[in-house]
C-alpha atoms as a PDB file:
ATOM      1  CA  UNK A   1      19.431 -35.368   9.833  1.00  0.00           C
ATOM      2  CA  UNK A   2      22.356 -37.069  12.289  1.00  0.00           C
ATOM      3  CA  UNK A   3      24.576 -34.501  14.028  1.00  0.00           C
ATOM      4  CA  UNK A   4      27.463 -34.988  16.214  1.00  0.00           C
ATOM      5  CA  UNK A   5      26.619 -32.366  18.854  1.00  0.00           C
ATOM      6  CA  UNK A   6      29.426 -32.533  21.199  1.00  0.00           C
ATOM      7  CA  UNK A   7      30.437 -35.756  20.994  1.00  0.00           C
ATOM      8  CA  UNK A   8      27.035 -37.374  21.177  1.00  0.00           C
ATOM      9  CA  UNK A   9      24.890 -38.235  18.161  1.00  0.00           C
ATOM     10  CA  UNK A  10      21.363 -36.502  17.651  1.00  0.00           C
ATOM     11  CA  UNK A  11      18.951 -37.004  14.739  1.00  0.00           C
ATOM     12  CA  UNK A  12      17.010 -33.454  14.350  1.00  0.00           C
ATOM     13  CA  UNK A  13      15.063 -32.785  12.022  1.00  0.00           C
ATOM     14  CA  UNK A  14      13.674 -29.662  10.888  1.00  0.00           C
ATOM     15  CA  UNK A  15      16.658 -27.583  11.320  1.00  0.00           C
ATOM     16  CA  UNK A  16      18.485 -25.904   8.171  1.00  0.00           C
ATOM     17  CA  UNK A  17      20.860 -23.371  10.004  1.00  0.00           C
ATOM     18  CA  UNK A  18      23.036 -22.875  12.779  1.00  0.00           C
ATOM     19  CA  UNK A  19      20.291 -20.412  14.168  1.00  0.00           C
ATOM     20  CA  UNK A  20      17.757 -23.334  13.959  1.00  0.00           C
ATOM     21  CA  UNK A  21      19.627 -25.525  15.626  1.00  0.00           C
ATOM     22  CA  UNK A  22      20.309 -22.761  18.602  1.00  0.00           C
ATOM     23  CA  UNK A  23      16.355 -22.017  18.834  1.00  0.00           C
ATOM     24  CA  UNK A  24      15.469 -25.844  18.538  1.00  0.00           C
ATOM     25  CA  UNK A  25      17.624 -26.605  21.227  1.00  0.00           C
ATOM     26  CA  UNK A  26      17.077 -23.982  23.284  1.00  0.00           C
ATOM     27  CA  UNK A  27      20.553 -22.715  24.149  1.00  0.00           C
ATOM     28  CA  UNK A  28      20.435 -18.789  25.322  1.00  0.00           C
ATOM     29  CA  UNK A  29      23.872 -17.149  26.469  1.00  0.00           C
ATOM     30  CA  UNK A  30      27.060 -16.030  24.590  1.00  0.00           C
ATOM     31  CA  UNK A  31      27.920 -19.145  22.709  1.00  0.00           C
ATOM     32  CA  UNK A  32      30.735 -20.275  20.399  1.00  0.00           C
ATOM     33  CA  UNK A  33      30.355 -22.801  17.565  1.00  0.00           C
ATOM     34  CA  UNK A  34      32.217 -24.775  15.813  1.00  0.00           C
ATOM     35  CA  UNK A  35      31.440 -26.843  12.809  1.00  0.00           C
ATOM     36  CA  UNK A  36      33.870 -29.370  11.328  1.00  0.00           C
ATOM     37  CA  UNK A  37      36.308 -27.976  13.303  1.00  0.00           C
ATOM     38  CA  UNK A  38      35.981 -24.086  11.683  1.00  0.00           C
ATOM     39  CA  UNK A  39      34.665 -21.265  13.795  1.00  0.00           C
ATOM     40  CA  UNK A  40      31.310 -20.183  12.811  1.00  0.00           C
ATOM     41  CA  UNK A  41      31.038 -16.614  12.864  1.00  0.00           C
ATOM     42  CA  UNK A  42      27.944 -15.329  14.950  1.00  0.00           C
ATOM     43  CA  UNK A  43      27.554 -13.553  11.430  1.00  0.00           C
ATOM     44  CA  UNK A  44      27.437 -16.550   9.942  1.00  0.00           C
ATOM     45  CA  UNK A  45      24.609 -18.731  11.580  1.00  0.00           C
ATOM     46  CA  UNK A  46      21.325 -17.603  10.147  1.00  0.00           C
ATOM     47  CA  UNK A  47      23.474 -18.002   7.106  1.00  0.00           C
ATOM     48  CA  UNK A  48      25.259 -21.409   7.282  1.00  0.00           C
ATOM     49  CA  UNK A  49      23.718 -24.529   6.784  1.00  0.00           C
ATOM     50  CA  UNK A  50      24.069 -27.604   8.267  1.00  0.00           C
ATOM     51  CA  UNK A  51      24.865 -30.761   6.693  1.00  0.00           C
ATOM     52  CA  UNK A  52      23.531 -34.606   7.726  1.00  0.00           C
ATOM     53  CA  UNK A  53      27.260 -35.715   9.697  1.00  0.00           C
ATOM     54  CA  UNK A  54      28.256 -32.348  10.485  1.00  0.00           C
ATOM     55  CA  UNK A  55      30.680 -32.584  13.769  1.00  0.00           C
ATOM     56  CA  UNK A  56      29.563 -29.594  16.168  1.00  0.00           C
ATOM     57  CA  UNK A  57      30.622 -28.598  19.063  1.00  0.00           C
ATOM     58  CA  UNK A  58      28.831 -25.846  21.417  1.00  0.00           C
ATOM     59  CA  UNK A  59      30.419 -23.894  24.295  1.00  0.00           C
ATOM     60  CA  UNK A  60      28.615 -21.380  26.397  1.00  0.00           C
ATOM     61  CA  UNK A  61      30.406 -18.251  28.425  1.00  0.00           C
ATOM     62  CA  UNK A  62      29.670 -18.615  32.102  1.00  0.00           C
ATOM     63  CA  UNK A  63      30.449 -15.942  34.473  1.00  0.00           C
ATOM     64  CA  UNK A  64      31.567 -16.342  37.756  1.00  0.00           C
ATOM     65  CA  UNK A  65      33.768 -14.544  39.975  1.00  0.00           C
END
């Protein structure tokens, strides 16, 4: 499937959910994610499935002082 994955456009395949898409791309952290513009719930993302064309965007926390 094509995603828009902050701003830049990947084909991935074998991915379903938003936790698929965290473990194939190996992110790791506190994350926020946003899907079409809504705020997906950390609830939500072994849950909510991803669609060929979704718009995401990924932000990670980083700490600093």
């Amino acid at each position: 499937m094509m995603l828009l994955i902050n701003g830049s456009k990947t084909s991935i395949t074998d991915v379903a959910t938003v936790s698929d898409l965290i473990s194939r791309l190996e992110i790791e952290g506190n994350i926020a994610i946003e899907i079409n513009k809504e705020i997906i719930p950390r609830s939500m993302f072994d849950h909510y499935q991803l669609s060929d064309g979704d718009e995401i965007e990924i932000v990670t926390a980083i700490g600093g002082g």
